[in-house]
N, C-alpha and C. Protein backbone atom coordinates (compact mmCIF):
# COMPACT_ATOMS: atom_id res chain seq x y z
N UNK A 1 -7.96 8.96 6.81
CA UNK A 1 -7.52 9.33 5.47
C UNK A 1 -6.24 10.14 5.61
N UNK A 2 -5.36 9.68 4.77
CA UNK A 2 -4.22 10.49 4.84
C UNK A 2 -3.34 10.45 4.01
N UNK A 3 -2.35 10.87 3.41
CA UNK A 3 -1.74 11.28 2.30
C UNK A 3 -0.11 9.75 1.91
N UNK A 4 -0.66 9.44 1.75
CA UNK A 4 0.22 8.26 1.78
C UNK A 4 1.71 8.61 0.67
N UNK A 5 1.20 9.10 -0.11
CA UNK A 5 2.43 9.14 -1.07
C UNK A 5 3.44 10.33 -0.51
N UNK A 6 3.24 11.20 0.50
CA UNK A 6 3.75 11.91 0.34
C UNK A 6 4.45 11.46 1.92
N UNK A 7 4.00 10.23 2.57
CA UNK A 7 4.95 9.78 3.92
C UNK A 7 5.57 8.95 3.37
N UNK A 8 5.61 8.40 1.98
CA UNK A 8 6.69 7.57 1.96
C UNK A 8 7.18 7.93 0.52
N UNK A 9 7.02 9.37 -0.16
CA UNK A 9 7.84 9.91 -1.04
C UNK A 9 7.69 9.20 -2.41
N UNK A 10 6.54 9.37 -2.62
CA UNK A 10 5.87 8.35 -3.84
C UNK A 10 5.59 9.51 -4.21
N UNK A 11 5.64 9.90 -5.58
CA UNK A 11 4.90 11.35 -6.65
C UNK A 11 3.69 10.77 -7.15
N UNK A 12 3.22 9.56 -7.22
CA UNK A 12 2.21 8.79 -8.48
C UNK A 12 1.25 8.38 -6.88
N UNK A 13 2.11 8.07 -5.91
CA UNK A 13 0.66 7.77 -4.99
C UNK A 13 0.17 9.34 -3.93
N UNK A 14 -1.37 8.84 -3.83
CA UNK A 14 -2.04 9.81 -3.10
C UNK A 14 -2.10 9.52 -1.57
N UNK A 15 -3.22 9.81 -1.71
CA UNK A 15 -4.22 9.45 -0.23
C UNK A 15 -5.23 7.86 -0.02
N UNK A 16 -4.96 7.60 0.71
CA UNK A 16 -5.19 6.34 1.21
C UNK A 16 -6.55 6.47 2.49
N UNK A 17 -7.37 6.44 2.52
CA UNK A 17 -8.65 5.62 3.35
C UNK A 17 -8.87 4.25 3.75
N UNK A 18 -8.84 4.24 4.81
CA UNK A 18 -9.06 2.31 5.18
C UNK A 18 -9.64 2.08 6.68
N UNK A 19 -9.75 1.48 6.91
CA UNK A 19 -10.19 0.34 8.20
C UNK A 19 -9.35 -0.33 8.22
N UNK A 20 -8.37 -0.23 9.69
CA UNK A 20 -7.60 -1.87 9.78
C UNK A 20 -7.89 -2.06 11.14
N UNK A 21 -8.47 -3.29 11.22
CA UNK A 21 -8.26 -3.86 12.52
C UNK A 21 -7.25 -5.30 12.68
N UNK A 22 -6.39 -5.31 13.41
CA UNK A 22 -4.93 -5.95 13.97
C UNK A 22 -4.93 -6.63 14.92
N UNK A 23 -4.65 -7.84 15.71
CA UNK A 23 -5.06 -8.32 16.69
C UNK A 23 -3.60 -9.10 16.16
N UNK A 24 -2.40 -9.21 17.19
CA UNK A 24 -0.80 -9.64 17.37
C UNK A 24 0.15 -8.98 18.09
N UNK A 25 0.97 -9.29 18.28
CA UNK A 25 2.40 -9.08 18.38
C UNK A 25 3.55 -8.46 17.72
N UNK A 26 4.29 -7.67 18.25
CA UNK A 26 4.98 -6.71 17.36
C UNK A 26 6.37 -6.45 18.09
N UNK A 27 8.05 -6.98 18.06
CA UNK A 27 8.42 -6.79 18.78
C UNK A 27 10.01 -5.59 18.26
N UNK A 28 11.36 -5.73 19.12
CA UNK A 28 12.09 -5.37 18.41
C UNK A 28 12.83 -6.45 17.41
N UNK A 29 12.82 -7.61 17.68
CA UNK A 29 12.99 -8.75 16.66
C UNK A 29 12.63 -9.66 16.78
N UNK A 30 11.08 -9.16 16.47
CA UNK A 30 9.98 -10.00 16.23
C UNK A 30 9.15 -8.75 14.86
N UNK A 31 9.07 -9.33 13.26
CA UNK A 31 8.46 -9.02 13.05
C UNK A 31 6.82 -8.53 13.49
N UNK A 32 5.91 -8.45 13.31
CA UNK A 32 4.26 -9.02 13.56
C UNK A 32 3.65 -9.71 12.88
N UNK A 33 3.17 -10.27 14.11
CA UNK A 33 2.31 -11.98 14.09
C UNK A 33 1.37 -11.43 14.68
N UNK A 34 0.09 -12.28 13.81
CA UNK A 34 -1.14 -12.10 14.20
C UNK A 34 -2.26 -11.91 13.06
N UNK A 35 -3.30 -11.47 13.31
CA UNK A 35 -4.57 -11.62 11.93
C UNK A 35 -4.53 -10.10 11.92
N UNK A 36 -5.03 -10.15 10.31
CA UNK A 36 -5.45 -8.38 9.98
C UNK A 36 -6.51 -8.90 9.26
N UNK A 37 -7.54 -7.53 9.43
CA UNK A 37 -8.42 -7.68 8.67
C UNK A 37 -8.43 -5.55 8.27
N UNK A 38 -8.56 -5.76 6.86
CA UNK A 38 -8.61 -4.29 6.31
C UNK A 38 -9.64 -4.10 5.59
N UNK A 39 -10.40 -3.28 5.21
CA UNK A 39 -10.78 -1.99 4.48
C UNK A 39 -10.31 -1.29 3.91
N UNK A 40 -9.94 -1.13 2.73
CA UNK A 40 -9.38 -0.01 1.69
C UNK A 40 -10.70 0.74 1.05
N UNK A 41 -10.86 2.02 1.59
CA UNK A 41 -12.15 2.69 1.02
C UNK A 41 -11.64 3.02 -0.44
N UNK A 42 -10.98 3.91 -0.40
CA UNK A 42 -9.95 4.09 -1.49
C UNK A 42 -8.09 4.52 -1.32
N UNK A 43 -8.10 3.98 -2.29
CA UNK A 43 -6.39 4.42 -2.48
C UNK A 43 -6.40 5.10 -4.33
N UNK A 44 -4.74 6.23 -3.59
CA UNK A 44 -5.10 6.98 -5.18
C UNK A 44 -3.76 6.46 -5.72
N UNK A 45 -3.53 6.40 -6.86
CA UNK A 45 -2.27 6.01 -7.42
C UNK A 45 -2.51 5.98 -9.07
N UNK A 46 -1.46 7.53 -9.33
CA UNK A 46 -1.35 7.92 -10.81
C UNK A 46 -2.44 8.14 -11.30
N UNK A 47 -3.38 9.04 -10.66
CA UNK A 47 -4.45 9.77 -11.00
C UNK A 47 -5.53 8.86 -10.98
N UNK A 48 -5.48 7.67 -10.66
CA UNK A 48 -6.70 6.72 -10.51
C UNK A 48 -7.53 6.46 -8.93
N UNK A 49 -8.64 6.59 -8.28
CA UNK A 49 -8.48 6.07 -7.26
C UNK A 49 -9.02 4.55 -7.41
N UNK A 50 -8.52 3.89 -6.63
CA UNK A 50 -8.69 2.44 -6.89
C UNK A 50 -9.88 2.49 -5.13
N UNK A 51 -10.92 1.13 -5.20
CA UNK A 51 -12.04 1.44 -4.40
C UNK A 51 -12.47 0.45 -3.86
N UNK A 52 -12.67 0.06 -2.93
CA UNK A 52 -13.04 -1.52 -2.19
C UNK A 52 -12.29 -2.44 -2.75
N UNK A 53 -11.02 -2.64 -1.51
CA UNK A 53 -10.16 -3.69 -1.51
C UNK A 53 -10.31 -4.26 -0.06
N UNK A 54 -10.65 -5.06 -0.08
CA UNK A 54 -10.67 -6.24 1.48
C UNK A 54 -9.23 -6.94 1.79
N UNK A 55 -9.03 -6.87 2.60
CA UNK A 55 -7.71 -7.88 2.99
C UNK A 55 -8.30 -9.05 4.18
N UNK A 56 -8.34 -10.08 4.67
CA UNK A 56 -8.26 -10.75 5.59
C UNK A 56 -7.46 -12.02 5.52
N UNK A 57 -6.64 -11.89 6.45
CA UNK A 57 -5.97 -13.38 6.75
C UNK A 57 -4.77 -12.80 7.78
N UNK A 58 -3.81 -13.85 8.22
CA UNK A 58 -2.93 -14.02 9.14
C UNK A 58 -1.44 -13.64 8.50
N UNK A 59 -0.69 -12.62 9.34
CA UNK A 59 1.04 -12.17 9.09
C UNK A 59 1.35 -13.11 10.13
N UNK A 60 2.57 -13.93 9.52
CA UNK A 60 3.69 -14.36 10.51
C UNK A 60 5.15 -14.54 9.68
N UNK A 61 5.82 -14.62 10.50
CA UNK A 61 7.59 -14.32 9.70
C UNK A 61 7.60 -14.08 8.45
N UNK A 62 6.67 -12.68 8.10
CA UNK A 62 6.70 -11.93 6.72
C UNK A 62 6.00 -13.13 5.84
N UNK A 63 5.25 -13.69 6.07
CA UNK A 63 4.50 -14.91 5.34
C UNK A 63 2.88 -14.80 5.46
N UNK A 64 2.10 -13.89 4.38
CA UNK A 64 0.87 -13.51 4.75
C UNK A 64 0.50 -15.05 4.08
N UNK A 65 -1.15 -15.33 4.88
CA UNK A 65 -2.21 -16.66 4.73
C UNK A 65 -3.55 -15.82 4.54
N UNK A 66 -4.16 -15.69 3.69
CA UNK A 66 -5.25 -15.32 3.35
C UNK A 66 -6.13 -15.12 2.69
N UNK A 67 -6.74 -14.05 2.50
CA UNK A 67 -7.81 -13.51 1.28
C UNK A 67 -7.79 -12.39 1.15
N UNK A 68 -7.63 -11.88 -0.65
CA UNK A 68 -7.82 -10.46 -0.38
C UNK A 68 -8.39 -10.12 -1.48
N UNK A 69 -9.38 -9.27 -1.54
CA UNK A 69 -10.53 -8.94 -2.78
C UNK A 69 -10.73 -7.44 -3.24
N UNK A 70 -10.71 -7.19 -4.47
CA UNK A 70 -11.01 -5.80 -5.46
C UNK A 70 -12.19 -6.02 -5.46
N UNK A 71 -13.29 -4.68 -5.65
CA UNK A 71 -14.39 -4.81 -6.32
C UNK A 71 -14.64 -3.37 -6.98
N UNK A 72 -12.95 -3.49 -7.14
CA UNK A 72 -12.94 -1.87 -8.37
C UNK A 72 -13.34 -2.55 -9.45
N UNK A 73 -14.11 -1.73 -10.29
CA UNK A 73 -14.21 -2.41 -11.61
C UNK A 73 -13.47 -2.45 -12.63
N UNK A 74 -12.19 -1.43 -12.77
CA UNK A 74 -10.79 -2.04 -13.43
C UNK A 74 -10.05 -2.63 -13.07
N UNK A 75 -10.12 -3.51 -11.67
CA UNK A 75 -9.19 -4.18 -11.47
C UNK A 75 -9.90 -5.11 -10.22
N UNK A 76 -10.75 -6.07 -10.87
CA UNK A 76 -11.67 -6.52 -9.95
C UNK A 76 -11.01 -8.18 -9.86
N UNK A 77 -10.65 -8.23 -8.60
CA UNK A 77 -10.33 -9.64 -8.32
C UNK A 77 -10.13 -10.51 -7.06
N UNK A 78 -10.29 -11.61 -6.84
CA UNK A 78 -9.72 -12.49 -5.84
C UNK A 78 -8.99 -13.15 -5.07
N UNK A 79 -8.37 -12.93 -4.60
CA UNK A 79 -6.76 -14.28 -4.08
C UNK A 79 -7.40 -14.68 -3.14
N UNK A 80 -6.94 -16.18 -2.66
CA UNK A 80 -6.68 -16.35 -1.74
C UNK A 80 -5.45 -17.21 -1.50
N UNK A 81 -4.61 -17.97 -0.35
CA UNK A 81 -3.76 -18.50 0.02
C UNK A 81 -2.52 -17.30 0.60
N UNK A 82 -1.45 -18.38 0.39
CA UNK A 82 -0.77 -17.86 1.03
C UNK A 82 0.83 -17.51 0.29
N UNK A 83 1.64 -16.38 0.92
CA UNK A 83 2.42 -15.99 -0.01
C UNK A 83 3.76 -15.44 0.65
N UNK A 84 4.99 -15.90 0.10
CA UNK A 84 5.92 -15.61 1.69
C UNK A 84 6.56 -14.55 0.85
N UNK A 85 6.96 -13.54 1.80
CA UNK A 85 7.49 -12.35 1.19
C UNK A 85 9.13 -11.73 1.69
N UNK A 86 9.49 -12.96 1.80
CA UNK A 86 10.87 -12.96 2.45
C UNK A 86 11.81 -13.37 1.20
N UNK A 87 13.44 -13.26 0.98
CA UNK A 87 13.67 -13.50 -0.32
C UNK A 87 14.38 -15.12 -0.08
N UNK A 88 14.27 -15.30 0.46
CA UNK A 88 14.80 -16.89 0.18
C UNK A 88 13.45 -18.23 0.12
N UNK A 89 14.00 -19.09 -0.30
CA UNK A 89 13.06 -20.15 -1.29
C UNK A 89 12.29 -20.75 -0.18
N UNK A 90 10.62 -20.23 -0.43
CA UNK A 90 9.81 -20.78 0.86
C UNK A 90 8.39 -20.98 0.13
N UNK A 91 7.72 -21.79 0.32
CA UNK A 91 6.76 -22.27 -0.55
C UNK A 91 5.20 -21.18 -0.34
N UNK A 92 5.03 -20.54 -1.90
CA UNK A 92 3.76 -20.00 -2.07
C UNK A 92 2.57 -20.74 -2.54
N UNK A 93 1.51 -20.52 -1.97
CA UNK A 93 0.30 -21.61 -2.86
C UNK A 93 -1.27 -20.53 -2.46
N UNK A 94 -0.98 -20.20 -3.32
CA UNK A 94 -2.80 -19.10 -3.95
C UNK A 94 -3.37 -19.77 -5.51
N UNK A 95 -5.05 -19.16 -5.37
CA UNK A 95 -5.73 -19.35 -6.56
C UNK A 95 -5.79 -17.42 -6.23
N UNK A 96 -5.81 -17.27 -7.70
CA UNK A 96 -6.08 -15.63 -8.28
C UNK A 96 -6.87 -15.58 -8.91
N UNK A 97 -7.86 -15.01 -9.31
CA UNK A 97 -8.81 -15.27 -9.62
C UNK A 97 -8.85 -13.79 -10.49
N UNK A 98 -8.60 -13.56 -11.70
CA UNK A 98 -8.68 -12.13 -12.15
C UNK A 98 -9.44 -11.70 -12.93
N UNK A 99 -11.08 -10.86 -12.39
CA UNK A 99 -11.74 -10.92 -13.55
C UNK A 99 -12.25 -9.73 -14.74
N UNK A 100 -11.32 -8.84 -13.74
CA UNK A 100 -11.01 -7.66 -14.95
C UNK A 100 -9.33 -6.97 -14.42
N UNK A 101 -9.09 -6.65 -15.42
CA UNK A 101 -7.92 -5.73 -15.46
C UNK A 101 -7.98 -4.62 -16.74
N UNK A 102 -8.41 -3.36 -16.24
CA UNK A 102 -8.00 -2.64 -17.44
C UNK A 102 -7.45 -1.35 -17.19
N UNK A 103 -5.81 -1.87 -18.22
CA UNK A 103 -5.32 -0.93 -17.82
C UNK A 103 -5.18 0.54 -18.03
N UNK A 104 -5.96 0.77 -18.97
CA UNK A 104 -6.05 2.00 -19.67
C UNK A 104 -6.73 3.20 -18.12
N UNK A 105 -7.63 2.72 -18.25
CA UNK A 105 -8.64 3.74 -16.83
C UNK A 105 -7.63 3.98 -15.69
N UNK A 106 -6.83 2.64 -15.51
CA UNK A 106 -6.30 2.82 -13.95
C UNK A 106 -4.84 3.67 -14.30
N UNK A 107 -4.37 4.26 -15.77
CA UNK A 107 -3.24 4.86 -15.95
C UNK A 107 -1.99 4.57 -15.88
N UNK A 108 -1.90 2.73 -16.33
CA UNK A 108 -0.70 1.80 -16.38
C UNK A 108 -0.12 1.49 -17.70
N UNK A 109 -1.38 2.18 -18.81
CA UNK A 109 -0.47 1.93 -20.15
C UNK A 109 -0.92 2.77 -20.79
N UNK A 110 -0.73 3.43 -21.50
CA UNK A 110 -1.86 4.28 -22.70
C UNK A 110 -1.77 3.19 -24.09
N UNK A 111 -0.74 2.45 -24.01
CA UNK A 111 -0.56 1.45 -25.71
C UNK A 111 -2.14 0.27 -25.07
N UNK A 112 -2.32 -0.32 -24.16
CA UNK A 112 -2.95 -1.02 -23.49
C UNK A 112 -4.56 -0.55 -22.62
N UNK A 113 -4.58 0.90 -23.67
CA UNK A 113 -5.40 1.65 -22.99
C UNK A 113 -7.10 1.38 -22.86
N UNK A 114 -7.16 0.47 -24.09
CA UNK A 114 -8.61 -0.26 -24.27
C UNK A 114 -8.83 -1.72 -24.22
N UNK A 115 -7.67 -2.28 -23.41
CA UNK A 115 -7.57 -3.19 -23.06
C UNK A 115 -8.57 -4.32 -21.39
N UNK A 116 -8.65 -5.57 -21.62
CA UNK A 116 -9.33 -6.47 -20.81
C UNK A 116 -8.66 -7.64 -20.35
N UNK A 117 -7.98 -7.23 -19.16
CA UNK A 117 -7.74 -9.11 -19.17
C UNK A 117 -8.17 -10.08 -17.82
N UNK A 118 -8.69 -11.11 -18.91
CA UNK A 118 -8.73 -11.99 -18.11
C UNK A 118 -8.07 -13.35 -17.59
N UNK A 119 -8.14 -14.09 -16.14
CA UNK A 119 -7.76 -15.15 -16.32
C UNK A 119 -7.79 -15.67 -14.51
N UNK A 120 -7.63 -17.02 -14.64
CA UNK A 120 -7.55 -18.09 -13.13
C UNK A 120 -6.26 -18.17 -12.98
N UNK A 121 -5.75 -18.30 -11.67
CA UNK A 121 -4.42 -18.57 -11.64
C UNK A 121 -4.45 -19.89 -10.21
N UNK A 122 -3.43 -20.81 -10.25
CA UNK A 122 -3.33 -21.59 -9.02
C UNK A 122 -2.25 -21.86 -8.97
N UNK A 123 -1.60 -21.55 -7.90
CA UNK A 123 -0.22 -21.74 -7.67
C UNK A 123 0.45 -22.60 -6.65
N UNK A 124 1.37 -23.55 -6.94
CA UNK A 124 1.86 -23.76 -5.53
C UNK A 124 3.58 -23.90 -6.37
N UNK A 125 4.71 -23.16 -5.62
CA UNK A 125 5.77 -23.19 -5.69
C UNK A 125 5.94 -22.78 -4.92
N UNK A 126 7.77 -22.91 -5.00
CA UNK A 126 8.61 -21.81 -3.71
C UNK A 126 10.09 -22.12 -5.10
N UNK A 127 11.11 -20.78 -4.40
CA UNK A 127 12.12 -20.95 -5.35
C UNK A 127 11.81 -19.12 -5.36
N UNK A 128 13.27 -18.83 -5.94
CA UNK A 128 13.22 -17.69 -5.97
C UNK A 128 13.56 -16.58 -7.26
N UNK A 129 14.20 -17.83 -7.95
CA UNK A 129 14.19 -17.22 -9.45
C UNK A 129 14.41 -18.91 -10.78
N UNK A 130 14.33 -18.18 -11.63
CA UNK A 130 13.92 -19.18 -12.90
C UNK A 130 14.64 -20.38 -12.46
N UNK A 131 15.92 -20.37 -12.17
CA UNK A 131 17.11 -21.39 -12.07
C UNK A 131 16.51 -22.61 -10.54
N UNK A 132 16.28 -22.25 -9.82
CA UNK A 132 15.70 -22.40 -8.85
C UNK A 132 14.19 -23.26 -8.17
N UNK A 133 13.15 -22.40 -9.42
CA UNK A 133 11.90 -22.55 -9.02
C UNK A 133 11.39 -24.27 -8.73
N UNK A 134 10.33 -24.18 -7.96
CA UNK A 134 9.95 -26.23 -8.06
C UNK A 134 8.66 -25.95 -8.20
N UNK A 135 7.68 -26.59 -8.63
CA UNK A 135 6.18 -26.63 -7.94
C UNK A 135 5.92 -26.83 -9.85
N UNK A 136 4.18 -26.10 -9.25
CA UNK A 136 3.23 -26.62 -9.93
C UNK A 136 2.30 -25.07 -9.90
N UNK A 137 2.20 -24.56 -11.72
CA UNK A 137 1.36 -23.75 -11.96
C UNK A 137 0.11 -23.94 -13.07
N UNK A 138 -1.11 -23.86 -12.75
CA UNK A 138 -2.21 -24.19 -13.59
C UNK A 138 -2.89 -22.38 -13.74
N UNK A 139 -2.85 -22.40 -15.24
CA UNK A 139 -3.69 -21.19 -15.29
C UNK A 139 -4.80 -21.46 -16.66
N UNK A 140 -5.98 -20.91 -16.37
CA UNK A 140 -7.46 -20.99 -17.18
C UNK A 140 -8.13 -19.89 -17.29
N UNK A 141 -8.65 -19.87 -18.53
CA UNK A 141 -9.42 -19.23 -18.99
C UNK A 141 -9.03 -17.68 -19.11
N UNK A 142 -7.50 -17.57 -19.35
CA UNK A 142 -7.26 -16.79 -20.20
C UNK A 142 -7.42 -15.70 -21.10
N UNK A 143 -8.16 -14.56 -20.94
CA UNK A 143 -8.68 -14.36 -21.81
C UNK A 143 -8.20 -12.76 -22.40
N UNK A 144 -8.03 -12.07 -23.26
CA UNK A 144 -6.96 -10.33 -23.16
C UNK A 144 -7.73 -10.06 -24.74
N UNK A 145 -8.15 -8.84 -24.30
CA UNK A 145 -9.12 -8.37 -25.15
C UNK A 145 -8.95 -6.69 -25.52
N UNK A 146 -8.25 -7.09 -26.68
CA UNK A 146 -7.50 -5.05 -27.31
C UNK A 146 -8.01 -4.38 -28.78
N UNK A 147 -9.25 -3.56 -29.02
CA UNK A 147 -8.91 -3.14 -30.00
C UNK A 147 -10.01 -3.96 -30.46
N UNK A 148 -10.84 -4.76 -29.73
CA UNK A 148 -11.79 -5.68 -30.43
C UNK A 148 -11.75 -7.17 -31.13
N UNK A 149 -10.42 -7.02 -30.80
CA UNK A 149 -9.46 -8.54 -30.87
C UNK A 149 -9.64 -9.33 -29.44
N UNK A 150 -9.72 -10.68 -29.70
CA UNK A 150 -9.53 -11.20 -27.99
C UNK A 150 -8.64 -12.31 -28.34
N UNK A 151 -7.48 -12.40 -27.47
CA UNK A 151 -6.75 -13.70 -27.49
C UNK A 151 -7.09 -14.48 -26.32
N UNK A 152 -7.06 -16.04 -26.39
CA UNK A 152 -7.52 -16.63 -25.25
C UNK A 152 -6.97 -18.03 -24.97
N UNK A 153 -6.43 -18.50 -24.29
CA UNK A 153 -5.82 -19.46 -24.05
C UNK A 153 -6.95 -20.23 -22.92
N UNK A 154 -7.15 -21.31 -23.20
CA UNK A 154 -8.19 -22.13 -22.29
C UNK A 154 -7.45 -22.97 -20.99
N UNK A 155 -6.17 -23.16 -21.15
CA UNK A 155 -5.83 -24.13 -19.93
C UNK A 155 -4.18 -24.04 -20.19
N UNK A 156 -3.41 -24.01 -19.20
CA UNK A 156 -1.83 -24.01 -19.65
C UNK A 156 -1.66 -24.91 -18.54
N UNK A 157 -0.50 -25.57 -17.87
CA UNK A 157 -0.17 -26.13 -16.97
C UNK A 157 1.40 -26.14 -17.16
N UNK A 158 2.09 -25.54 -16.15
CA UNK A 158 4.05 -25.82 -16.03
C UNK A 158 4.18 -26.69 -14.31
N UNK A 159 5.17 -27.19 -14.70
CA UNK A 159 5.81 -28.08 -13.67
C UNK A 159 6.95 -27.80 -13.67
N UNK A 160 7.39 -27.15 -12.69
CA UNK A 160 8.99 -27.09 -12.11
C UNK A 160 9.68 -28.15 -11.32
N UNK A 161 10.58 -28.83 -11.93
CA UNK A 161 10.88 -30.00 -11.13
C UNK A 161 12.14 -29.96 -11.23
N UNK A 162 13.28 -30.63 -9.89
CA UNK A 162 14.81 -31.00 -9.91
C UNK A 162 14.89 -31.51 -10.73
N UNK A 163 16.08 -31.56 -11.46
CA UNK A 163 16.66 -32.59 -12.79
C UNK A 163 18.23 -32.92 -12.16
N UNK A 164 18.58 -33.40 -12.71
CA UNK A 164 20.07 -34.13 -12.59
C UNK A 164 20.87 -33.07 -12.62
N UNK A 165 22.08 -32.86 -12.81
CA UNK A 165 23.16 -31.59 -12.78
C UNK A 165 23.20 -32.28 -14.50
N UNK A 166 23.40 -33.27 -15.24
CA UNK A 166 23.60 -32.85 -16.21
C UNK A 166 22.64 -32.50 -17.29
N UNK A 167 21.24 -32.83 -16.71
CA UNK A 167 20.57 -32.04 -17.31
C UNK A 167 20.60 -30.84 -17.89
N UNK A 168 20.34 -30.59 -19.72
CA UNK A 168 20.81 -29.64 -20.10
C UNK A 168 20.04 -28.07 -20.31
N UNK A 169 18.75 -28.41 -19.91
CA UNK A 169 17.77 -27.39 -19.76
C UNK A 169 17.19 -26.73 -20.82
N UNK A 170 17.15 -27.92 -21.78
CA UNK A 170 15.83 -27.53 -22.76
C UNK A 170 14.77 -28.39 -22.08
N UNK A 171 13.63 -27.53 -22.90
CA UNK A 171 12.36 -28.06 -22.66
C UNK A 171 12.03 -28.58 -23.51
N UNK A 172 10.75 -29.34 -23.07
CA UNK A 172 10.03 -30.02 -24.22
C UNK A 172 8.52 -30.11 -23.79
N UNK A 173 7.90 -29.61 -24.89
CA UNK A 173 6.17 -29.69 -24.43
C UNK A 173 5.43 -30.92 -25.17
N UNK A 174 4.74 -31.25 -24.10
CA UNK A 174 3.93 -32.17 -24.43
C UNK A 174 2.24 -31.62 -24.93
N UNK A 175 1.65 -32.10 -25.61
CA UNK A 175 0.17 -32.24 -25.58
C UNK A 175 -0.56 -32.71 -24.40
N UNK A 176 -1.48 -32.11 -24.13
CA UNK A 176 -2.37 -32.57 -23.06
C UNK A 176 -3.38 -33.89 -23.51
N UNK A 177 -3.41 -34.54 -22.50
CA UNK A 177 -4.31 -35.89 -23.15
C UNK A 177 -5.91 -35.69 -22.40
């Protein structure tokens, strides 16, 4: 356990508890390669502590492959796949799986303070901003709940695809069949 916000000059983060066990390579230019598997007992951030977060899967050239799981109950969720964290255009592909978010408790909104959201996410792109992006995003079951109101969207689907150069970059939505 140890004070995390204050080794890397964060005011909103605390103290950090975990388990990591590491098994790779680490060089002077060689990022690290190899599998992690973590334990987050807790982490504190902006007066919240956040509480059983799992990490497992594989680092290589800043490109994590894995799984990583909440079983805080404001912010309880799933990923898995994989996700490159380098800034040039390299292909990501995870399902997210989000089955609470609220942000009021964890101290991310006070307007959003009695708020719920839900939703599935599956991703596969690479690209690095709007102009750019390619792939394929499916998200379900939707669901954001404020005030006793719930909005909910059941299924969305976008496709990022090359077009011609004179393509003029409107869209157009179709109905699902």
């Amino acid at each position: 356990r140890f004070d995390l916000g204050k080794l890397l000059g964060i005011a909103d983060m605390g103290t950090i508890a975990l388990t990591v066990n590491a098994d790779g390579m680490v060089g002077a230019e060689l990022p690290f390669v190899g599998k992690i598997q973590a334990n987050i007992n807790h982490f504190q951030f902006r007066q919240y502590t956040y509480q059983d977060i799992q990490i497992n899967g594989h680092l290589r050239n800043h490109v994590f492959d894995g799984q990583v799981d909440s079983s805080d109950p404001n912010i309880l969720f799933s990923f898995a796949g994989k996700v490159d964290m380098r800034d040039h255009a390299t292909p990501s592909e995870f399902m997210f799986d989000l089955m609470h978010f609220r942000p009021g408790p964890l101290h991310l909104s006070e307007k959003f303070a009695d708020s719920d959201l839900r939703l599935k996410l599956a991703l596969n792109m690479q690209g690095t901003t709007l102009d750019d992006i390619r792939g394929h995003m499916t998200l379900d079951s939707l669901r954001f709940t404020h005030i006793g109101q719930t909005f909910s969207l059941p299924h969305l689907e976008l496709l990022a695809e090359e077009r011609s150069p004179e393509y003029n970059g409107h869209m157009r939505l179709q109905p699902l069949r």
